[in-house]
Structure formats: structure tokens, C-alpha cells
N, C-alpha and C. Protein backbone atom coordinates (compact mmCIF):
# COMPACT_ATOMS: atom_id res chain seq x y z
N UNK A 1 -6.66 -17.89 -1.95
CA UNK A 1 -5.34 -17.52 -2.43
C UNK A 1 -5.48 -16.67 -3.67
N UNK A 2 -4.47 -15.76 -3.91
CA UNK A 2 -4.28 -14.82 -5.39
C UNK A 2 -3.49 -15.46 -5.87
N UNK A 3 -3.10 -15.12 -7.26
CA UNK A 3 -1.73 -15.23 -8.13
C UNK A 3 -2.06 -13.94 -8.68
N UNK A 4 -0.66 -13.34 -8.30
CA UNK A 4 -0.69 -11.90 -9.23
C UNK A 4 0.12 -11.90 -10.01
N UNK A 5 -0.23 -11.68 -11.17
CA UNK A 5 0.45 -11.89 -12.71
C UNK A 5 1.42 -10.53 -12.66
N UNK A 6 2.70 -10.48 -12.83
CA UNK A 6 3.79 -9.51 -12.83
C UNK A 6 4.03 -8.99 -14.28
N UNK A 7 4.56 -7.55 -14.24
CA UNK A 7 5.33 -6.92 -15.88
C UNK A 7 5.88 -6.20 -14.85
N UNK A 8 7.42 -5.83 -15.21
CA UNK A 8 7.72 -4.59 -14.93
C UNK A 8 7.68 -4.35 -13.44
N UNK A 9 7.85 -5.01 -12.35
CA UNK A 9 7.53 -5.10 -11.35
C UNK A 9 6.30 -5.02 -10.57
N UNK A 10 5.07 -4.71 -11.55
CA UNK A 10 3.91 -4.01 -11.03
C UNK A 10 3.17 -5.46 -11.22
N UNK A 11 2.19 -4.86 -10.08
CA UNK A 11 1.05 -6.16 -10.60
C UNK A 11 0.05 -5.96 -11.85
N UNK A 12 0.12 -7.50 -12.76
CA UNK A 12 -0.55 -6.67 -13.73
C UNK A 12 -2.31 -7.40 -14.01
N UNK A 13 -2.34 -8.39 -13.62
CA UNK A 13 -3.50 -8.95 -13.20
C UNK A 13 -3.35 -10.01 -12.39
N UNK A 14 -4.84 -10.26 -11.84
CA UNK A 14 -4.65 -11.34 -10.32
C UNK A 14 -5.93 -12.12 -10.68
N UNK A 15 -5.87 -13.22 -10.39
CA UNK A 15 -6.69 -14.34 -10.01
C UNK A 15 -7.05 -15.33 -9.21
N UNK A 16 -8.01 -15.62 -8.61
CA UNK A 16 -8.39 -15.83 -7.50
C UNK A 16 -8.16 -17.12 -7.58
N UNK A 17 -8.02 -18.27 -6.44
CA UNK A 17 -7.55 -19.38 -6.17
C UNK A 17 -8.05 -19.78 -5.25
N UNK A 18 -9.48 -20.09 -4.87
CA UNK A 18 -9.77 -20.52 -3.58
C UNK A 18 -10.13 -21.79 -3.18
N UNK A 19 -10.05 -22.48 -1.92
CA UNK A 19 -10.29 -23.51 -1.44
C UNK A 19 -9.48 -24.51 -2.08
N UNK A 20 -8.02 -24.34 -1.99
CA UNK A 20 -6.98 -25.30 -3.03
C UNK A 20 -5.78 -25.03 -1.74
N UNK A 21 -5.23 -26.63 -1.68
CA UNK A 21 -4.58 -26.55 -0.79
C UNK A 21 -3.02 -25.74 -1.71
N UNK A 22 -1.97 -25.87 -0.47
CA UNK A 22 -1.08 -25.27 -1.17
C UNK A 22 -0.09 -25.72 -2.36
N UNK A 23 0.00 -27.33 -2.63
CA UNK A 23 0.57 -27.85 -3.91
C UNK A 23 -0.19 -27.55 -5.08
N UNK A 24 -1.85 -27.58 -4.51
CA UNK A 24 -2.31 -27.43 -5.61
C UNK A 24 -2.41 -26.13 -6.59
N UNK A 25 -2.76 -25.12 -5.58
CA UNK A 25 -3.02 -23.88 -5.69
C UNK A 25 -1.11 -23.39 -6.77
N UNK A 26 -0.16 -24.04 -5.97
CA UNK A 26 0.99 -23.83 -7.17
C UNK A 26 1.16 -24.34 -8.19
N UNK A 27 0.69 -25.58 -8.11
CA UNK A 27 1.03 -26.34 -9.99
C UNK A 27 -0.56 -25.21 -10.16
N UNK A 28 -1.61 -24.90 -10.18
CA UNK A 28 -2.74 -23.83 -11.10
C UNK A 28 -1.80 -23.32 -11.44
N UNK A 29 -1.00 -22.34 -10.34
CA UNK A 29 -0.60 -21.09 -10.56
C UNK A 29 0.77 -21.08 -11.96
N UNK A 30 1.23 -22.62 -12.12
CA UNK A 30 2.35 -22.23 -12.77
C UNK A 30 1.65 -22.62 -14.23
N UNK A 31 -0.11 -23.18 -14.14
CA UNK A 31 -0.81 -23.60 -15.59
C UNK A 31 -0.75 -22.27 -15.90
N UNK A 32 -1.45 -21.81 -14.93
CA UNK A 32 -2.23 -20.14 -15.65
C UNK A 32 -1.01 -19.27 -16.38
N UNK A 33 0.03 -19.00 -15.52
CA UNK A 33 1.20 -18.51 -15.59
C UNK A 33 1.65 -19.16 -17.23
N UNK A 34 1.85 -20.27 -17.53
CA UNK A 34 2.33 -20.94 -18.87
C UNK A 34 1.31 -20.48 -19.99
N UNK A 35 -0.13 -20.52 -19.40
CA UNK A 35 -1.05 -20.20 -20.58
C UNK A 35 -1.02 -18.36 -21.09
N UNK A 36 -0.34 -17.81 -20.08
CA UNK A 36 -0.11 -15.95 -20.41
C UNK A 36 1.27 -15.62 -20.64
N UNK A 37 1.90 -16.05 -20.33
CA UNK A 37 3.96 -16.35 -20.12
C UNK A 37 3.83 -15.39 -21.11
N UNK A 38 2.93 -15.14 -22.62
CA UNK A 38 3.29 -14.05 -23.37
C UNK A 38 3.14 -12.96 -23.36
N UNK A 39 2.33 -12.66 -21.97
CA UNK A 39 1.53 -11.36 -21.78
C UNK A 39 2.44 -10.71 -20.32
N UNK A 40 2.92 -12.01 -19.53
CA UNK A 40 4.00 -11.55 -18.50
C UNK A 40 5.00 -12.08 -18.16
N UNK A 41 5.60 -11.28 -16.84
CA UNK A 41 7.37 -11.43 -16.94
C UNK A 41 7.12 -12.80 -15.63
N UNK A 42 6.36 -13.00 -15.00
CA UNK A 42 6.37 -13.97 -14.18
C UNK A 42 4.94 -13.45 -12.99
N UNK A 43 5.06 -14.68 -11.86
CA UNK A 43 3.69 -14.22 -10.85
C UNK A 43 4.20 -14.58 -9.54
N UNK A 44 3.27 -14.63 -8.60
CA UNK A 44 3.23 -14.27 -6.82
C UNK A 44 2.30 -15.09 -6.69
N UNK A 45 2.16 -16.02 -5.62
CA UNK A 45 1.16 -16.84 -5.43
C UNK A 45 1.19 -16.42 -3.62
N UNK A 46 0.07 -15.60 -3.22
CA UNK A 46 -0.16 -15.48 -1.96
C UNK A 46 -1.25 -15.60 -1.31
N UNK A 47 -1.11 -15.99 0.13
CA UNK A 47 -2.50 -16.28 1.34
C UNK A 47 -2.59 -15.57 2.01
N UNK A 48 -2.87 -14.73 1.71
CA UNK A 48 -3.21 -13.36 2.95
C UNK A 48 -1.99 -12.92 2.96
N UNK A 49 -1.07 -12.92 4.04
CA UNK A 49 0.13 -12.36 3.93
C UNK A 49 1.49 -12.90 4.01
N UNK A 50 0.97 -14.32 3.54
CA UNK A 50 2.16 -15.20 3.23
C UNK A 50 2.28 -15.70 2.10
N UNK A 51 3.51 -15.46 1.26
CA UNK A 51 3.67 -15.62 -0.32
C UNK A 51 4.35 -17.23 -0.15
N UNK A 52 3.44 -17.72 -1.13
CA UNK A 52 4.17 -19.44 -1.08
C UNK A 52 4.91 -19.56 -1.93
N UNK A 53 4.97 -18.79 -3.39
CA UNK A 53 6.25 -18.56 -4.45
C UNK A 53 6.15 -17.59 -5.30
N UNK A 54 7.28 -17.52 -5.49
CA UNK A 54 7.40 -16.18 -6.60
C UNK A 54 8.34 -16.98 -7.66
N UNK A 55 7.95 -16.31 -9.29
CA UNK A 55 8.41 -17.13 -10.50
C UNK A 55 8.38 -16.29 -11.41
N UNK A 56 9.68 -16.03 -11.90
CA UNK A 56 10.73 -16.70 -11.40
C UNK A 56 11.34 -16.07 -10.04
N UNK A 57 11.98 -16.57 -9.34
CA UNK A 57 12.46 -16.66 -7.83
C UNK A 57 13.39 -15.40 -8.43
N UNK A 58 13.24 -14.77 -6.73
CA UNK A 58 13.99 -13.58 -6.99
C UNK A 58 15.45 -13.86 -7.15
N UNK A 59 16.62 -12.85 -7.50
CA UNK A 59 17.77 -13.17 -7.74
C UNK A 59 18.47 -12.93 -6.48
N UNK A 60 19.41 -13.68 -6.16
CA UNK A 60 20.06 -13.85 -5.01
C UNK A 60 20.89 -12.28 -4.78
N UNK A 61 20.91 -12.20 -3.49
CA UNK A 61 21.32 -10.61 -3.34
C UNK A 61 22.57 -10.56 -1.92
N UNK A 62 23.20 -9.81 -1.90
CA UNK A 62 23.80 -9.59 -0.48
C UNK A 62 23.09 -9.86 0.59
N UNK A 63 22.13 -9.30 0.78
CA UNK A 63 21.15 -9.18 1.51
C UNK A 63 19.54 -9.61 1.36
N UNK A 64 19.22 -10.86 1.34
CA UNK A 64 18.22 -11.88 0.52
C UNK A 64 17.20 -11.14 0.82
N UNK A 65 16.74 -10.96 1.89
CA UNK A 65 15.56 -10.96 2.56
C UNK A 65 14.63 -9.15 1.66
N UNK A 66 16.13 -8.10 1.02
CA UNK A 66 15.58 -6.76 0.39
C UNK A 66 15.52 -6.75 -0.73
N UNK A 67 14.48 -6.25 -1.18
CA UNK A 67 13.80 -6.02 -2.76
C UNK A 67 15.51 -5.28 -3.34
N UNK A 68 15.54 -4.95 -4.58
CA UNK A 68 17.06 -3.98 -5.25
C UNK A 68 16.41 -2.80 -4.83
N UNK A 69 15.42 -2.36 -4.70
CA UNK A 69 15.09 -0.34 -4.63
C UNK A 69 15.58 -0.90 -3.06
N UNK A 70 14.84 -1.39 -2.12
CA UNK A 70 15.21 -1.14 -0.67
C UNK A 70 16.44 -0.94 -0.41
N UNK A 71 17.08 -2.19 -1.10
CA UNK A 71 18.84 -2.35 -0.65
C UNK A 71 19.76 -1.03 -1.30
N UNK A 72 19.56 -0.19 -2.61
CA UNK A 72 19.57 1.05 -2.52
C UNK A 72 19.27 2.25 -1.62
N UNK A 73 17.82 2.04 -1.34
CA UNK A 73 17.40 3.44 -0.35
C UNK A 73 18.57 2.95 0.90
N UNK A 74 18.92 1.53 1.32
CA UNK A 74 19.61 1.29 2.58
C UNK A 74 21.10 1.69 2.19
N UNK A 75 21.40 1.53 0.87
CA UNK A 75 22.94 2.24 1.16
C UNK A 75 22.44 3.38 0.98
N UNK A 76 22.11 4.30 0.85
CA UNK A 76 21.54 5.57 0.67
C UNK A 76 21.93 6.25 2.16
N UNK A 77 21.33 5.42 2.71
CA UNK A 77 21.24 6.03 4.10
C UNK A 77 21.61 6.02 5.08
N UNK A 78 22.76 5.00 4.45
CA UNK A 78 23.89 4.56 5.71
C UNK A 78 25.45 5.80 5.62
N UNK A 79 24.88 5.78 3.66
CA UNK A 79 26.41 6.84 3.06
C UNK A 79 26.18 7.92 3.89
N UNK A 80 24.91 8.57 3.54
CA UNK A 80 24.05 10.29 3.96
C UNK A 80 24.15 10.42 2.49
N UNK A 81 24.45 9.91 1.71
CA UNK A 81 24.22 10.46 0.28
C UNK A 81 22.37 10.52 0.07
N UNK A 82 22.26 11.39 -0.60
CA UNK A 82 20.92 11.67 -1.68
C UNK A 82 20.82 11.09 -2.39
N UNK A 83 19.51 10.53 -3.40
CA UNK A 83 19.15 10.18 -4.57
C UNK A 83 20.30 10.91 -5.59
N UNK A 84 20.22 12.24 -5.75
CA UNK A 84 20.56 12.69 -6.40
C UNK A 84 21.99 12.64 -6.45
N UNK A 85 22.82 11.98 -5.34
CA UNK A 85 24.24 11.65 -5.44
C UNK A 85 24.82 12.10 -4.31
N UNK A 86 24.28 14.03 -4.16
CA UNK A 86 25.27 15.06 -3.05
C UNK A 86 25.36 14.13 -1.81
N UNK A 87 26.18 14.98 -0.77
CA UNK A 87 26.32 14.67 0.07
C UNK A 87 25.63 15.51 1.18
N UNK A 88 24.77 14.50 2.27
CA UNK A 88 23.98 15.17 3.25
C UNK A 88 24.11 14.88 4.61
N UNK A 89 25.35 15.20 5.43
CA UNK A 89 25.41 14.78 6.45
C UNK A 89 24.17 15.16 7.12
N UNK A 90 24.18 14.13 8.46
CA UNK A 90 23.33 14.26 9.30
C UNK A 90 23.60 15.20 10.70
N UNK A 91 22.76 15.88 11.15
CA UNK A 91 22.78 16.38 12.24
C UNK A 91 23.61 15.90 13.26
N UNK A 92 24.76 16.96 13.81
CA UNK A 92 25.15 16.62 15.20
C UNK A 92 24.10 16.51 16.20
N UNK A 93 25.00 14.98 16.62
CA UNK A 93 23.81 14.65 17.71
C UNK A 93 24.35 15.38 19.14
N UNK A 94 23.20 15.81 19.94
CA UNK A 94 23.40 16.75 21.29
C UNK A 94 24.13 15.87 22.11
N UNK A 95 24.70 16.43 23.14
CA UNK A 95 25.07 15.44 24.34
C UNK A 95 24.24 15.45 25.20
N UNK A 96 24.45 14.37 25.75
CA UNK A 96 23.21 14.07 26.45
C UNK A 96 23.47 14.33 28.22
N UNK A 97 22.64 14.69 28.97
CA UNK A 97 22.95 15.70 29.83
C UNK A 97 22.56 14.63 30.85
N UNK A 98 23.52 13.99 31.44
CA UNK A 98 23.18 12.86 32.86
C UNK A 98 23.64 13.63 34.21
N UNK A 99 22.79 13.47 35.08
CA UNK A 99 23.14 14.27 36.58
C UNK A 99 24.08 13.58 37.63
């Protein structure tokens, strides 16, 4: 298992956790986490590609399951708006030619 130590959304250092089941591997993760708390904004405790917690827990959203940039790029692209604000419709779609 990792714990990746968070700032700023980025990872900012990681430490390795191995052969610790999964209670254990989280109370480490929330020692280590208490012993740096001054150096970061919180951590990720993951097994390959399953995260067992994040701390502090993300903030509840419309839509739980999307990071805030995703759930942006997704209204983004539902409006046709740009980053930049304008407006970009999308291509007429062809008709479709059945015999």
C-alpha cells in the first residue's frame, strides 16, 4: 500500500506501507499524516487501484463520484461553452440516410 501525502491537490510525498492489513495500514496512515499535518493539507491511502481513504474526505458534491475540475469540464460541455466563457456550438449533425 502507498499513502500519498497531499498540498494543493498534488501529490507531495508518498510512503510505502507494505504487508499491513487494511485497519492497520489506516490508523499508520493517519500517525504519519499527524506527525507532518504541518507540512500538508491531508493524504490518500491506496492498493493498487483501490483507495481505502482520503483525509480529509472529499466535500460532498452534486455529483459525488467527480473531482470540482471534472464536474466543470462536464458543465462545460454539456453548455458548448469554452474555458474561456464564448459560445461554441457544436456541429450539425447529418441525417442519416436509411434505405
Amino acid at each position: 500500500m502507498r499513502c500519498y501525502f497531499m498540498r494543493g491537490g498534488h501529490i507531495e510525498a508518498v510512503e510505502e506501507l507494505p504487508g499491513l492489513a487494511d485497519e492497520d495500514a489506516i490508523a499508520k496512515a493517519h500517525a504519519l499524516f499527524s506527525e507532518r499535518k504541518h507540512l500538508f493539507e491531508g493524504f490518500e491511502l491506496w492498493e493498487r487501484a483501490r483507495v481505502l481513504i482520503r483525509h480529509p474526505a472529499p466535500v460532498a458534491s452534486k455529483s459525488p463520484g467527480v473531482w470540482p475540475l471534472h464536474r466543470d469540464l462536464t458543465r462545460l460541455a454539456v453548455s458548448g461553452r469554452s474555458m474561456d466563457g464564448s459560445y461554441k456550438p457544436s456541429a450539425p449533425r447529418k441525417p442519416s440516410l436509411k434505405a
